[in-house]
Protein backbone atom coordinates (compact mmCIF):
# COMPACT_ATOMS: atom_id res chain seq x y z
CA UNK A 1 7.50 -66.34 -13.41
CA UNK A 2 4.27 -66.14 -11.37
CA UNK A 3 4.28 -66.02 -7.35
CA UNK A 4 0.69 -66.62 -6.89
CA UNK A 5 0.04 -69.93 -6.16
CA UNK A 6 -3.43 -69.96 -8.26
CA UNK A 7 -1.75 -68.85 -11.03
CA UNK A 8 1.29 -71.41 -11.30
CA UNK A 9 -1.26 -73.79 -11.54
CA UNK A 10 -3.38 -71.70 -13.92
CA UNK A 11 0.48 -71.55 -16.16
CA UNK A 12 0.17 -75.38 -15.78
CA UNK A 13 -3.18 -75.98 -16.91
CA UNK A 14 -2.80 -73.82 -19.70
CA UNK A 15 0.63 -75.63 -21.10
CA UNK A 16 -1.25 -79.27 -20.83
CA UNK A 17 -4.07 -77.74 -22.71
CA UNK A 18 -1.97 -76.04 -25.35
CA UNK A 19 0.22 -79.47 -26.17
CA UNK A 20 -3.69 -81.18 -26.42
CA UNK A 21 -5.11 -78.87 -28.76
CA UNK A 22 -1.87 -78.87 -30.99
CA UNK A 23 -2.20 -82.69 -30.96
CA UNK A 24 -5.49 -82.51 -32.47
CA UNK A 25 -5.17 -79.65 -34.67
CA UNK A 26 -2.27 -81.32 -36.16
CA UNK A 27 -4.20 -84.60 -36.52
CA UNK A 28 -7.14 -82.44 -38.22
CA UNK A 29 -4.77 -81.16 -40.27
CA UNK A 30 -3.09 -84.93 -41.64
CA UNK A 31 -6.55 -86.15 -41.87
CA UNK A 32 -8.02 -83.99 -44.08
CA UNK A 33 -4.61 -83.97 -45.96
CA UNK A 34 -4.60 -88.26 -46.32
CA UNK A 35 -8.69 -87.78 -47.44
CA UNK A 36 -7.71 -85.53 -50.50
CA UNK A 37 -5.07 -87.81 -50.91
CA UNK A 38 -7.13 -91.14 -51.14
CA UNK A 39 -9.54 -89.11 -53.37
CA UNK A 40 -6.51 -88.10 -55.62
CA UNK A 41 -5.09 -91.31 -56.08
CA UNK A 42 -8.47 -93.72 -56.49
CA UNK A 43 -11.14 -92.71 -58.41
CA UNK A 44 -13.62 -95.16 -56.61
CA UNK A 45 -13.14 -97.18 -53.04
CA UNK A 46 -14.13 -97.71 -49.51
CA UNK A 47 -10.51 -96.20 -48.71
CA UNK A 48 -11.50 -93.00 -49.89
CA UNK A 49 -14.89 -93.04 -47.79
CA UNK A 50 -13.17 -94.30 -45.06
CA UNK A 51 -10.61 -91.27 -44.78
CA UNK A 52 -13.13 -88.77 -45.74
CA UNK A 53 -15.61 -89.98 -42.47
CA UNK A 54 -12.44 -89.97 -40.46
CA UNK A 55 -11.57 -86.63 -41.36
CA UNK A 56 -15.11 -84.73 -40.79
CA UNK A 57 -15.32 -87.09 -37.43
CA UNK A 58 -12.12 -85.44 -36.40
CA UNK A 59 -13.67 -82.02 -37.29
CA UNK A 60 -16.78 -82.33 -35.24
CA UNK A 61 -15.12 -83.62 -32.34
CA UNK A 62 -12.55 -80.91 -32.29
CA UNK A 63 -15.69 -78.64 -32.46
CA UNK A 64 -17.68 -80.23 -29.40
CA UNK A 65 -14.52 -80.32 -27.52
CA UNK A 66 -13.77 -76.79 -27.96
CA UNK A 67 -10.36 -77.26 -30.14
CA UNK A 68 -11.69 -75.01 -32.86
CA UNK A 69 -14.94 -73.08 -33.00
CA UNK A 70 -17.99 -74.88 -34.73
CA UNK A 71 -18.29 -72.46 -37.74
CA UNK A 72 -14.61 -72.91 -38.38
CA UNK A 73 -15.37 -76.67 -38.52
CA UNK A 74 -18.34 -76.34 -40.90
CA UNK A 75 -16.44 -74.51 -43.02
CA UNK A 76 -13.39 -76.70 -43.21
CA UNK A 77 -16.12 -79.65 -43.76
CA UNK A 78 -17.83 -77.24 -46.71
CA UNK A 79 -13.86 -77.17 -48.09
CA UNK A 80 -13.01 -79.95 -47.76
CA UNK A 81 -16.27 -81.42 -49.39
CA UNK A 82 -15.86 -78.64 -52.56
CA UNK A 83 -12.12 -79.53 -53.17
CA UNK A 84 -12.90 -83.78 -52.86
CA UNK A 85 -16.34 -83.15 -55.18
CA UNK A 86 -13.65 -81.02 -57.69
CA UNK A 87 -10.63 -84.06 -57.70
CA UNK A 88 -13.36 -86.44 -58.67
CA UNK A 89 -14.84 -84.45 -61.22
CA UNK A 90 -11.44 -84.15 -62.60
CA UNK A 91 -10.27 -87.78 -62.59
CA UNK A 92 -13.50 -89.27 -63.88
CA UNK A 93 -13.25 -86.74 -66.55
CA UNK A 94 -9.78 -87.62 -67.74
């Protein structure tokens, strides 16, 4: 345990931090999970758009906060984007 009074508050700061970015890294997380699920289930619908633009809107932000670095965001995005464009291709195929 620290005695310096600077850094009991720096231990502080840095636990409230910690539970805020594992809030929002496990929201990215069931938001990109609930937009490959809309895309799995309907072929077509606003549902589907809806969770997608919620999901890269929780990316970016976690980017401009800081949460996660941009280029890991883009990439995610870029992922995300590939593995929604593949599910459709599949389920307007079949």
């Amino acid at each position: 345990m620290a005695n310096i009074k600077s850094q009991i508050k720096r231990n502080r700061q840095n636990e409230r931090r910690r539970l805020r970015n594992k809030a929002v890294r496990s929201e990215i997380k069931t938001r990109i999970k609930n937009a490959e699920q809309a895309v799995a289930t309907a072929a077509e619908g606003t549902e589907t758009e809806d969770a997608l633009r919620l999901a890269v809107k929780k990316l970016d932000k976690a980017a401009a906060k800081g949460m996660i670095h941009k280029n890991q965001a883009a990439n995610r995005k870029s992922r995300l984007m590939k593995r929604l464009a593949r599910l459709r291709a599949d389920t307007s195929s079949s």
